[in-house]
PDB file of N, CA and C in Angstrom:
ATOM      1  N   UNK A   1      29.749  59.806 -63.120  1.00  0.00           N
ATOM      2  CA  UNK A   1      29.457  60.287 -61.789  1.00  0.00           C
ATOM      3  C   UNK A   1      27.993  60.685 -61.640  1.00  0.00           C
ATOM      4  N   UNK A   2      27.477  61.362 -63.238  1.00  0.00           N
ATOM      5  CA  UNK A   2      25.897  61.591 -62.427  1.00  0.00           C
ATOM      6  C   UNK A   2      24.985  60.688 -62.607  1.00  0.00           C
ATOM      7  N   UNK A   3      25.155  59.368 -62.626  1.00  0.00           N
ATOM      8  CA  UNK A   3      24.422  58.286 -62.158  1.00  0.00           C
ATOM      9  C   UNK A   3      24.578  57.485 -61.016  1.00  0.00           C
ATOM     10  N   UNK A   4      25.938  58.001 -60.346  1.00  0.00           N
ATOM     11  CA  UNK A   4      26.265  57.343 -59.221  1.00  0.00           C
ATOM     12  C   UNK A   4      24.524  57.435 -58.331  1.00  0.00           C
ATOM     13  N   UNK A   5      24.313  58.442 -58.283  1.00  0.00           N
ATOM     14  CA  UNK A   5      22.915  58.552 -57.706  1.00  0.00           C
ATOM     15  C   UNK A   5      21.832  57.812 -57.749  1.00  0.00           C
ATOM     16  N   UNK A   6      21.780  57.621 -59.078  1.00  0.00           N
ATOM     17  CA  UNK A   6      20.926  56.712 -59.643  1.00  0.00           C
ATOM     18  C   UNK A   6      20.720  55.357 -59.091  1.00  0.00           C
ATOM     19  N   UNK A   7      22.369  54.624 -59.558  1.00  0.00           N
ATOM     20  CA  UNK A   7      22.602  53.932 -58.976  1.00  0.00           C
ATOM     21  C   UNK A   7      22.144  53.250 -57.839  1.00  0.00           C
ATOM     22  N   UNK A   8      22.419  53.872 -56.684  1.00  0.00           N
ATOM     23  CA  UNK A   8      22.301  54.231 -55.317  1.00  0.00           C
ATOM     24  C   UNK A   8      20.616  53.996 -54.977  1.00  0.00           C
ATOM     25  N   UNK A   9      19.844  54.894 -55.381  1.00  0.00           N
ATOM     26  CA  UNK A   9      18.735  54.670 -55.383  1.00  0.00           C
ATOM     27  C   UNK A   9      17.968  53.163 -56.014  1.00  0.00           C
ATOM     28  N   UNK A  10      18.544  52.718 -57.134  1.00  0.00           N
ATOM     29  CA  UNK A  10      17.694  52.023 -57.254  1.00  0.00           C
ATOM     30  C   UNK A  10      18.600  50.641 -56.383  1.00  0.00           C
ATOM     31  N   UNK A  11      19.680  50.568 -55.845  1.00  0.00           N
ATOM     32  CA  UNK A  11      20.212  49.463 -55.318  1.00  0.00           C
ATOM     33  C   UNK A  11      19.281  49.732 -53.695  1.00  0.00           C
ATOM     34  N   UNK A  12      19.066  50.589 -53.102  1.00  0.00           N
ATOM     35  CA  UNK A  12      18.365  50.691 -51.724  1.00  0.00           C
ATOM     36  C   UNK A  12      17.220  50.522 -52.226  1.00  0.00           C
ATOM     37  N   UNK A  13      16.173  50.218 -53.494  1.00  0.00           N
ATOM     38  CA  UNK A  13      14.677  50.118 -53.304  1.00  0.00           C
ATOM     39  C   UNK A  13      14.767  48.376 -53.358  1.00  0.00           C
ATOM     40  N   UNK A  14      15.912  48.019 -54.176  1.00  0.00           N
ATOM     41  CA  UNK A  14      15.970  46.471 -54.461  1.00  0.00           C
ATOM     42  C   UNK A  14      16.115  46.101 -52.431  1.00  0.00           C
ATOM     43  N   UNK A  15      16.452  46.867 -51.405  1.00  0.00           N
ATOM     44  CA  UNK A  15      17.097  45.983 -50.286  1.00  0.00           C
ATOM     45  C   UNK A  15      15.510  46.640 -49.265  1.00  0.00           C
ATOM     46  N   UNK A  16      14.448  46.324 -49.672  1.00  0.00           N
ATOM     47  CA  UNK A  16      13.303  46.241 -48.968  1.00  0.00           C
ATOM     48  C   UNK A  16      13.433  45.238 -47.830  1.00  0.00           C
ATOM     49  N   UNK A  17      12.911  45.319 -46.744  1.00  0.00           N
ATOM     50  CA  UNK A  17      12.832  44.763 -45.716  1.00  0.00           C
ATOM     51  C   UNK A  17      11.506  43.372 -46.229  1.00  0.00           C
ATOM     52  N   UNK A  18      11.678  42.164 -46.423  1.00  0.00           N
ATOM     53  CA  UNK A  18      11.142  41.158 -46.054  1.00  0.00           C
ATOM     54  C   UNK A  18       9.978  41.144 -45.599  1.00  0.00           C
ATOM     55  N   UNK A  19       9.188  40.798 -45.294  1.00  0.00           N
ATOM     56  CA  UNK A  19       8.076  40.988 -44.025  1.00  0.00           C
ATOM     57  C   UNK A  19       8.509  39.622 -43.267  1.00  0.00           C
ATOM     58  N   UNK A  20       7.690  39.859 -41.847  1.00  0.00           N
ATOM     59  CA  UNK A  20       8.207  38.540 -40.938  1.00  0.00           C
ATOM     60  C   UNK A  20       6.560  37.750 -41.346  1.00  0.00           C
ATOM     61  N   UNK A  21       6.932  36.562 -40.957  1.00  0.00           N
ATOM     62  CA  UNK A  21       6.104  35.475 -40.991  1.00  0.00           C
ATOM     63  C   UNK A  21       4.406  35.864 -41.105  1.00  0.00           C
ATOM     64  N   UNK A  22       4.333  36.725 -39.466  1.00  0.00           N
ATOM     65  CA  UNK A  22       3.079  37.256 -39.338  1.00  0.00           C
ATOM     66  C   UNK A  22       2.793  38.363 -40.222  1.00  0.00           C
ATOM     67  N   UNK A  23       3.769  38.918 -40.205  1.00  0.00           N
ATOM     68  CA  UNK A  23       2.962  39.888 -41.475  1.00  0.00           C
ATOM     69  C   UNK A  23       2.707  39.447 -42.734  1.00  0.00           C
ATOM     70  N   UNK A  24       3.330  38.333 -43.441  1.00  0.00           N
ATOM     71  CA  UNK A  24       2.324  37.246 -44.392  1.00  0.00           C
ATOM     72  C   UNK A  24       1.634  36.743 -43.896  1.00  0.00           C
ATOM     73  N   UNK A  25       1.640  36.237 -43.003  1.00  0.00           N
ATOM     74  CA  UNK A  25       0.568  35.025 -42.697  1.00  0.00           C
ATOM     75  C   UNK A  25      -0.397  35.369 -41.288  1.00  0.00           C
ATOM     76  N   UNK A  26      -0.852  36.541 -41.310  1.00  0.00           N
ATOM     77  CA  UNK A  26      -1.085  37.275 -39.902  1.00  0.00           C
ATOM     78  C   UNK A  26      -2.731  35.634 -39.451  1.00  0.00           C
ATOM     79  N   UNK A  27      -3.137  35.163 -39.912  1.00  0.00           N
ATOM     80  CA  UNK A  27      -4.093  34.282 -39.713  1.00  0.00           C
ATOM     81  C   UNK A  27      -3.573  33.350 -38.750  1.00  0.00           C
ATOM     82  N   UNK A  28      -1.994  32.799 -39.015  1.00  0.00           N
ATOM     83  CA  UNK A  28      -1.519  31.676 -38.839  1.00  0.00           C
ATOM     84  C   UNK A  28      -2.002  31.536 -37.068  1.00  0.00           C
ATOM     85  N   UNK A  29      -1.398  30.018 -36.373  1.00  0.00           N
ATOM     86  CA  UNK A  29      -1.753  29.970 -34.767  1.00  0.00           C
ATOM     87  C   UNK A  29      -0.042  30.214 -34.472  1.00  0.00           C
ATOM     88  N   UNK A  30       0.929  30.464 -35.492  1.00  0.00           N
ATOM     89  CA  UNK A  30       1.941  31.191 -34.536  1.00  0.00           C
ATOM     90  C   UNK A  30       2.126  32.508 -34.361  1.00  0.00           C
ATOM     91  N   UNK A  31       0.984  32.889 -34.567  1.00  0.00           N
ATOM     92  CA  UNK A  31       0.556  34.897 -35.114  1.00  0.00           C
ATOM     93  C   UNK A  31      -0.353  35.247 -33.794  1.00  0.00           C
ATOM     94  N   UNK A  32      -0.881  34.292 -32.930  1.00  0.00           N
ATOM     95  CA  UNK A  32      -2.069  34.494 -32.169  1.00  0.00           C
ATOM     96  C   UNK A  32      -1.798  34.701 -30.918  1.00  0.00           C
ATOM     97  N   UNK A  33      -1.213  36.094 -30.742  1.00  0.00           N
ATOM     98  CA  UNK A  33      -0.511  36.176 -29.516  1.00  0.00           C
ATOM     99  C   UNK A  33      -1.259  35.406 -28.331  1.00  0.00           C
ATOM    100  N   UNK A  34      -2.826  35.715 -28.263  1.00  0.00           N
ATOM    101  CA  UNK A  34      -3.531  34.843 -27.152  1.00  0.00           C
ATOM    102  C   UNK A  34      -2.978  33.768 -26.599  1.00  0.00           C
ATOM    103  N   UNK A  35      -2.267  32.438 -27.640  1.00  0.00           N
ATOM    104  CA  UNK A  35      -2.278  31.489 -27.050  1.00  0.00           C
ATOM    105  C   UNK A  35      -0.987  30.898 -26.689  1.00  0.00           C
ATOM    106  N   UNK A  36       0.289  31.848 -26.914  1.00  0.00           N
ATOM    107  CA  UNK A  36       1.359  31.812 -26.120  1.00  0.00           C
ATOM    108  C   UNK A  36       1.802  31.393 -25.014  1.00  0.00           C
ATOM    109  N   UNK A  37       2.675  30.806 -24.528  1.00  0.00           N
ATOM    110  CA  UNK A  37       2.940  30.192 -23.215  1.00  0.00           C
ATOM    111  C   UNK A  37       3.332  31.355 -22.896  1.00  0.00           C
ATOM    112  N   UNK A  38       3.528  31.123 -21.166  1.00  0.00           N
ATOM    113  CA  UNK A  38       3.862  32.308 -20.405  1.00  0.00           C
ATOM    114  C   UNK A  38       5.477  32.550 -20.432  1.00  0.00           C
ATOM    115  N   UNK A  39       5.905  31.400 -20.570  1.00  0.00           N
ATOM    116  CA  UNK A  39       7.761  31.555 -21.072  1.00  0.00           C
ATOM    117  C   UNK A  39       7.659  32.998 -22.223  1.00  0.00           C
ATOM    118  N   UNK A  40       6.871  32.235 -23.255  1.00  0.00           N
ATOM    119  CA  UNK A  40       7.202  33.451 -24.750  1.00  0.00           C
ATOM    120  C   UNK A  40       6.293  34.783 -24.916  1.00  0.00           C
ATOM    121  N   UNK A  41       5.449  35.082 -23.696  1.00  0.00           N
ATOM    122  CA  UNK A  41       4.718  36.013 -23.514  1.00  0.00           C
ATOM    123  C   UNK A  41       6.087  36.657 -22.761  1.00  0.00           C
ATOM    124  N   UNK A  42       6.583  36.431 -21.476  1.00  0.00           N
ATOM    125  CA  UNK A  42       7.635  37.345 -21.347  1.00  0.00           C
ATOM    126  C   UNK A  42       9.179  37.343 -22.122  1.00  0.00           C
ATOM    127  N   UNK A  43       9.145  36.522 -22.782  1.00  0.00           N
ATOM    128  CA  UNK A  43      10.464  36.803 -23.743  1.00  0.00           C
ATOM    129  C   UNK A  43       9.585  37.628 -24.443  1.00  0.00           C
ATOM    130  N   UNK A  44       8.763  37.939 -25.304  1.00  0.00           N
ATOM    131  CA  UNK A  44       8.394  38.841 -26.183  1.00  0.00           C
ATOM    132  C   UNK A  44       8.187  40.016 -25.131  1.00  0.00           C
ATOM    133  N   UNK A  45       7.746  40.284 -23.947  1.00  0.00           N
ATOM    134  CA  UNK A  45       7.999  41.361 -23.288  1.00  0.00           C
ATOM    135  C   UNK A  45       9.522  42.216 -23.156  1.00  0.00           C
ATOM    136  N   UNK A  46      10.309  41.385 -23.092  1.00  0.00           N
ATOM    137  CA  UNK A  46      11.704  42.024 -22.831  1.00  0.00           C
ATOM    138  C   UNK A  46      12.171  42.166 -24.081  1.00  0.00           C
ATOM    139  N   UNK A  47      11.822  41.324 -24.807  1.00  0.00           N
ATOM    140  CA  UNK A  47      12.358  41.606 -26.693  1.00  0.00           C
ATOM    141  C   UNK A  47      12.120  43.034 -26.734  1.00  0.00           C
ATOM    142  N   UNK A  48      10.820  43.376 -26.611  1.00  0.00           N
ATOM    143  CA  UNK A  48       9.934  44.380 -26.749  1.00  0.00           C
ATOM    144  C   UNK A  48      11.082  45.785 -26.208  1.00  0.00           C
ATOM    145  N   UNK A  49      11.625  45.856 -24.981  1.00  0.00           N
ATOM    146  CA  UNK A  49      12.527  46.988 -24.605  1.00  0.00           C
ATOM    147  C   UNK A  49      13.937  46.403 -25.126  1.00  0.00           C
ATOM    148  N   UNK A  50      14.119  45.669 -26.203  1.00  0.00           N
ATOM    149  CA  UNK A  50      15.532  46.115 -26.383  1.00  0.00           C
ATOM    150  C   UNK A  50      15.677  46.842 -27.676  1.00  0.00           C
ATOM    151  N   UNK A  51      16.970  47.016 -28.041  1.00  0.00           N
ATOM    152  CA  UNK A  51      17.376  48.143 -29.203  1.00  0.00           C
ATOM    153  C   UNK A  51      16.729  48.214 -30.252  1.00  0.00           C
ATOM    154  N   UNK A  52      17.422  48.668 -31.123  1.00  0.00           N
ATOM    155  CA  UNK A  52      17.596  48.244 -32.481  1.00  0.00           C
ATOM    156  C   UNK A  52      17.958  47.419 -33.008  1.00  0.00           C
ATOM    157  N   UNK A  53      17.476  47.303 -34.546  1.00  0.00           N
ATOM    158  CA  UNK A  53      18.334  46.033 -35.444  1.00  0.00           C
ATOM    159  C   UNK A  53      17.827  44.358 -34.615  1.00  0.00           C
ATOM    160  N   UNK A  54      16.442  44.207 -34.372  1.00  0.00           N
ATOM    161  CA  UNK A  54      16.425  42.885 -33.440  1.00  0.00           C
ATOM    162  C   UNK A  54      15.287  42.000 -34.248  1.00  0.00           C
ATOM    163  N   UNK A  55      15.264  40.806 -33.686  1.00  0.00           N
ATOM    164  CA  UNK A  55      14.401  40.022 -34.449  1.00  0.00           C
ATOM    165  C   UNK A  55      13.879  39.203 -33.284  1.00  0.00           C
ATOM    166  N   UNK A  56      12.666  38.606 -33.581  1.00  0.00           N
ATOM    167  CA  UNK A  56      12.192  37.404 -32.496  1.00  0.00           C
ATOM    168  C   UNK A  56      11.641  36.306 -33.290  1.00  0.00           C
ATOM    169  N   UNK A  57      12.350  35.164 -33.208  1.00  0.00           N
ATOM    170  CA  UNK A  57      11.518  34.002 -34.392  1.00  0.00           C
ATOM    171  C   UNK A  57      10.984  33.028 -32.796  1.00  0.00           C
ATOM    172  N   UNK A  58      10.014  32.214 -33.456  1.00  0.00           N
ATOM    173  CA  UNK A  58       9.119  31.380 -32.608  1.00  0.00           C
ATOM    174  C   UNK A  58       8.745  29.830 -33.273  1.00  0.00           C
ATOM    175  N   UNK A  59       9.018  28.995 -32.535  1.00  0.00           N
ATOM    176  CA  UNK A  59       8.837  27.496 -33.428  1.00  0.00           C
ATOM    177  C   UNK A  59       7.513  26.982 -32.145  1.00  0.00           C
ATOM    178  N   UNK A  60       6.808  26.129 -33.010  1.00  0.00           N
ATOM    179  CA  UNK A  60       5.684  25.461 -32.079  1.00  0.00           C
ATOM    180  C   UNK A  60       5.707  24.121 -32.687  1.00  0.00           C
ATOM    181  N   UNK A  61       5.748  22.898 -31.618  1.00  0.00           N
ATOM    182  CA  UNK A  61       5.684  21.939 -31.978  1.00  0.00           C
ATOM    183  C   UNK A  61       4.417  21.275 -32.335  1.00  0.00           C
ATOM    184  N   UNK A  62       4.056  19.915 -32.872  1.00  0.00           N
ATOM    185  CA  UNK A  62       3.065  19.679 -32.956  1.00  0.00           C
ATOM    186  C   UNK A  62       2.241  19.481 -31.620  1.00  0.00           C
ATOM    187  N   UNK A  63       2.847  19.006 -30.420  1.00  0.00           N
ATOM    188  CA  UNK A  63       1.707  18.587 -28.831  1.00  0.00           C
ATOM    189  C   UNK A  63       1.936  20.474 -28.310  1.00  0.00           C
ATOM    190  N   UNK A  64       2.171  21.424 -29.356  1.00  0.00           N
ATOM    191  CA  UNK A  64       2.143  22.520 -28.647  1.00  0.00           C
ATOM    192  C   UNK A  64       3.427  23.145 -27.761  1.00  0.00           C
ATOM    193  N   UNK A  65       3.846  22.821 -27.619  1.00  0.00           N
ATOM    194  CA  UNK A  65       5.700  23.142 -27.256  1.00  0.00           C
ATOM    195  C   UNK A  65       6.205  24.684 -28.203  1.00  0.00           C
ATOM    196  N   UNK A  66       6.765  25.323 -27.418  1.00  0.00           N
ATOM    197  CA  UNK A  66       6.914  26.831 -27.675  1.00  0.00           C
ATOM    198  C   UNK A  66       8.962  27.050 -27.810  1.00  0.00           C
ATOM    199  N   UNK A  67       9.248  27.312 -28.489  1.00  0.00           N
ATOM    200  CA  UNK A  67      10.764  27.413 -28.595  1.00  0.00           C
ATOM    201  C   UNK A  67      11.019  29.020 -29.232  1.00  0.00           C
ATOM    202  N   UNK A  68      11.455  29.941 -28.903  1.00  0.00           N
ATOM    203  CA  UNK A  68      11.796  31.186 -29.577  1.00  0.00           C
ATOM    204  C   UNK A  68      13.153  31.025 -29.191  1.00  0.00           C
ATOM    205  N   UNK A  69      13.930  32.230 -30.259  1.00  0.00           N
ATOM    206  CA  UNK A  69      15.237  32.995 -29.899  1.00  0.00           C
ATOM    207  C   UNK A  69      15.194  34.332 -30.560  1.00  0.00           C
ATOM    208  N   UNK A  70      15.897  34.800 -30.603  1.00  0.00           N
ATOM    209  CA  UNK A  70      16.054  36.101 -30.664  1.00  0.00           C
ATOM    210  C   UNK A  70      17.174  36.845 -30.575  1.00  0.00           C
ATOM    211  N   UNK A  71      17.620  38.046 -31.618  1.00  0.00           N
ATOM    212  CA  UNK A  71      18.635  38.620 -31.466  1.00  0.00           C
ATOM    213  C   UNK A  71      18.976  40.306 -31.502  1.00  0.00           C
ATOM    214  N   UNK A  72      19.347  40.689 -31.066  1.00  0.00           N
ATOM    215  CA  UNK A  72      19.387  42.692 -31.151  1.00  0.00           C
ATOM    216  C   UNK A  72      20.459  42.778 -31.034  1.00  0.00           C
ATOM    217  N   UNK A  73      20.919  44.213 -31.488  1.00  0.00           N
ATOM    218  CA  UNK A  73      21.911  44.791 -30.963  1.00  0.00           C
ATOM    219  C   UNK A  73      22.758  44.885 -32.545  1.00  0.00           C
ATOM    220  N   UNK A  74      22.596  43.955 -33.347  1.00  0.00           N
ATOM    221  CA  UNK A  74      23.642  43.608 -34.417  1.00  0.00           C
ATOM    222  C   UNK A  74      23.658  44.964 -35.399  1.00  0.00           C
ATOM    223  N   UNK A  75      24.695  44.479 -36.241  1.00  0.00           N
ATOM    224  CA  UNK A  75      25.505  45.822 -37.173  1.00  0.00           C
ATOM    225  C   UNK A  75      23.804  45.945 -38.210  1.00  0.00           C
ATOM    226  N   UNK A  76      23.392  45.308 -38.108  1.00  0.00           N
ATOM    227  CA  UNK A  76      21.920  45.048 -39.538  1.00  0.00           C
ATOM    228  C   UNK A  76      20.864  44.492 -38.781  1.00  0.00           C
ATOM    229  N   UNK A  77      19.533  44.512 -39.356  1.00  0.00           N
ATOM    230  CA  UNK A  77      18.139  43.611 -38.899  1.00  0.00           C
ATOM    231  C   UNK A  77      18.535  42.245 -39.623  1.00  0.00           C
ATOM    232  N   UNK A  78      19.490  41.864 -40.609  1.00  0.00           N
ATOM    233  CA  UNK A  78      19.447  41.053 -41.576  1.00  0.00           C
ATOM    234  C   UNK A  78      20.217  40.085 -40.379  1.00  0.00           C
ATOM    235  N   UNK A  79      21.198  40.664 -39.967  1.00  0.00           N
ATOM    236  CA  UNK A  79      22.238  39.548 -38.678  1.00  0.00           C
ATOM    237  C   UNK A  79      21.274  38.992 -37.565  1.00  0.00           C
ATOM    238  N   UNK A  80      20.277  39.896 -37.526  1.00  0.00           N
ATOM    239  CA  UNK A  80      19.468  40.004 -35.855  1.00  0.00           C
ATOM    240  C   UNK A  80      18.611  38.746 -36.541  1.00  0.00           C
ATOM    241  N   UNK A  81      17.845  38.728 -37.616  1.00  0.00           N
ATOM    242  CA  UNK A  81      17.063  38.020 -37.944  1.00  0.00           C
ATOM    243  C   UNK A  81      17.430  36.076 -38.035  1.00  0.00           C
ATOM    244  N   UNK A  82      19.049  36.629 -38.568  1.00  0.00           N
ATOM    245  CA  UNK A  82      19.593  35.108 -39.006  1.00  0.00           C
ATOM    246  C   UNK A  82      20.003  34.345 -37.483  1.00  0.00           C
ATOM    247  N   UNK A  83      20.371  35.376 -36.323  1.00  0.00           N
ATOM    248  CA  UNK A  83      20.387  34.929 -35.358  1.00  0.00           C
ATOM    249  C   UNK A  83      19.667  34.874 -34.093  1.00  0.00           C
ATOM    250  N   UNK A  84      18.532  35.382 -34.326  1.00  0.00           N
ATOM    251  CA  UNK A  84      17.194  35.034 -33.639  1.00  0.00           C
ATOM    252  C   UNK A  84      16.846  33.255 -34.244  1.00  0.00           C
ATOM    253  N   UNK A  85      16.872  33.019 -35.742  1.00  0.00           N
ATOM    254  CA  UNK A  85      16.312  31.780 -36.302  1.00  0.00           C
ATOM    255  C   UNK A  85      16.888  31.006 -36.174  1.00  0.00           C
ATOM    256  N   UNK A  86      18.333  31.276 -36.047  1.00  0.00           N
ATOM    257  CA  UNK A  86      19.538  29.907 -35.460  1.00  0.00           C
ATOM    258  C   UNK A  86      19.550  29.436 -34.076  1.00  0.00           C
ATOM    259  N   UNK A  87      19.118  30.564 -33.003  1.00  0.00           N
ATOM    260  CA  UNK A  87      18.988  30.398 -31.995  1.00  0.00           C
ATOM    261  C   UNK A  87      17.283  29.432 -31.334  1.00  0.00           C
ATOM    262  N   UNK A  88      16.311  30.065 -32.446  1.00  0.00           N
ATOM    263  CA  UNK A  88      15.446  28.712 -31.826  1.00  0.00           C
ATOM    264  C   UNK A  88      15.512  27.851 -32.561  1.00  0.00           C
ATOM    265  N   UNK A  89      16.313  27.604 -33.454  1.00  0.00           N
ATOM    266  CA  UNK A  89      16.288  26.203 -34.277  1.00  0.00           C
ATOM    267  C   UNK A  89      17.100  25.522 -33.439  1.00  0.00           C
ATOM    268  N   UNK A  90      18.620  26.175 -32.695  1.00  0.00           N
ATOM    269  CA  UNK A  90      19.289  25.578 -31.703  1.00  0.00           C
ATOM    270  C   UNK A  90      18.492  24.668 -31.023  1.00  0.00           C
ATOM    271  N   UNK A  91      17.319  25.579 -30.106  1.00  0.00           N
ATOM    272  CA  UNK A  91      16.587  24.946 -28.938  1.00  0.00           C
ATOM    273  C   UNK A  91      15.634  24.032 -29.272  1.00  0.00           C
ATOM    274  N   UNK A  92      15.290  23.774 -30.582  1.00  0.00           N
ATOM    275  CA  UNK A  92      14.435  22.813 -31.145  1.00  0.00           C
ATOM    276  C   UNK A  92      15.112  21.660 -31.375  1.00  0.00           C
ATOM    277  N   UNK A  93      16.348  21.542 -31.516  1.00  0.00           N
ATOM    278  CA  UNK A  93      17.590  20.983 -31.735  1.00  0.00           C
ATOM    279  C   UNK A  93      17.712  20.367 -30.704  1.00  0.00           C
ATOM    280  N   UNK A  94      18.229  20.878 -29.544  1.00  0.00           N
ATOM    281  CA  UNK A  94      18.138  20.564 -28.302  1.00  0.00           C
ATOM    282  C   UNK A  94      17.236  19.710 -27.644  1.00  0.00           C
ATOM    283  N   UNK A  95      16.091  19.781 -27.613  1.00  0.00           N
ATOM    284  CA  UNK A  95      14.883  19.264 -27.359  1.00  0.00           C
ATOM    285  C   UNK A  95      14.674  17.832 -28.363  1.00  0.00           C
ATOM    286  N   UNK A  96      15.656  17.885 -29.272  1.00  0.00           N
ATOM    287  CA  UNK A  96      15.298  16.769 -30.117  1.00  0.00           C
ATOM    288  C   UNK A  96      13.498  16.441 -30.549  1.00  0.00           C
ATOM    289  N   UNK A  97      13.085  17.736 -31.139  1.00  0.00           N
ATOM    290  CA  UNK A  97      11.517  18.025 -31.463  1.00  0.00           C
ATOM    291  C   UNK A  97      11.449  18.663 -32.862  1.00  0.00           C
ATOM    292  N   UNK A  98      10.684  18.047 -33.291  1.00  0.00           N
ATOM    293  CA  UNK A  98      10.689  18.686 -35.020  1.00  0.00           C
ATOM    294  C   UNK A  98       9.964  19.743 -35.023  1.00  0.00           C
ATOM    295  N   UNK A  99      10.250  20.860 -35.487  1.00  0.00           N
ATOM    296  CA  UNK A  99       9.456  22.178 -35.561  1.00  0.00           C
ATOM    297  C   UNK A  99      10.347  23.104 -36.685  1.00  0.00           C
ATOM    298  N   UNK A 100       9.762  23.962 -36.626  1.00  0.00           N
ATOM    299  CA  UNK A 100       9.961  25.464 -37.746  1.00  0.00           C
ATOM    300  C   UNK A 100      10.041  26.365 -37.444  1.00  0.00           C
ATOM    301  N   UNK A 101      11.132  27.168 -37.197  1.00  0.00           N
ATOM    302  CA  UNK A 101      11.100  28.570 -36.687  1.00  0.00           C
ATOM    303  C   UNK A 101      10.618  29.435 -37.573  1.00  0.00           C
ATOM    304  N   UNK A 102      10.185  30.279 -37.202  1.00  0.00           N
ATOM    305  CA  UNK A 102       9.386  31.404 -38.226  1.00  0.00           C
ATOM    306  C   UNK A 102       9.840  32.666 -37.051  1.00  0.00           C
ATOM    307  N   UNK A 103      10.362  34.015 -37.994  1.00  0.00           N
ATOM    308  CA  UNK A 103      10.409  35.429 -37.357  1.00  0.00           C
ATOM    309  C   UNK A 103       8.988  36.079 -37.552  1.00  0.00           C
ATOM    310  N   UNK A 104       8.560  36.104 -36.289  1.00  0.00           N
ATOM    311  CA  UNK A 104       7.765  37.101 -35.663  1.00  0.00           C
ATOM    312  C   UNK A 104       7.305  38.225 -35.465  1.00  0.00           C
ATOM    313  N   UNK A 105       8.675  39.298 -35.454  1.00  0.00           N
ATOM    314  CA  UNK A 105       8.587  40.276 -35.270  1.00  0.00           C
ATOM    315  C   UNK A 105      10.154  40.956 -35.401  1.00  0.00           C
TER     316      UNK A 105
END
């Protein structure tokens, strides 16, 4: 029992939060808020007022084409994240356009 603690502690330092895309790669042109379309300038506005636990991933095609999704609200950031990235891979999908979603934020 008196390592249960222990335990505990070192299993929550192993479950560090990830960083998103931009925070590795803050250089990248899907990091540059400037050059955003006006679609993903206001989806990242309303992202911006929702809950907790949320994620915003963003795919850019090669002629420049903008696809995000995004998810909040979920039991974890880990759910929000997997379904923010399914959701613009959906719409990249859709579009029949090759791209890469990357989380954002």
């Amino acid at each position: 029992m008196k390592y249960l603690g222990l335990i505990s502690i070192i299993f929550l330092a192993g479950c560090q939060s990830i960083p998103s895309f931009c925070e590795s790669e803050p250089d990248s042109n899907l990091c540059n808020q400037k050059t955003y379309q006006y679609n993903t300038d206001q989806a990242l506005e309303e992202f911006a007022s929702r809950k907790s636990n949320k994620a915003f991933a963003l795919g850019q095609t090669s002629d420049g084409s903008e696809f995000y999704g995004y998810g909040e609200g979920y039991s974890s950031t880990y759910k929000a994240k997997a379904a923010a990235l399914e959701a613009c891979q959906t719409r990249l999908d859709k579009h029949g356009v090759e791209g890469k979603c990357e989380l954002i934020r």
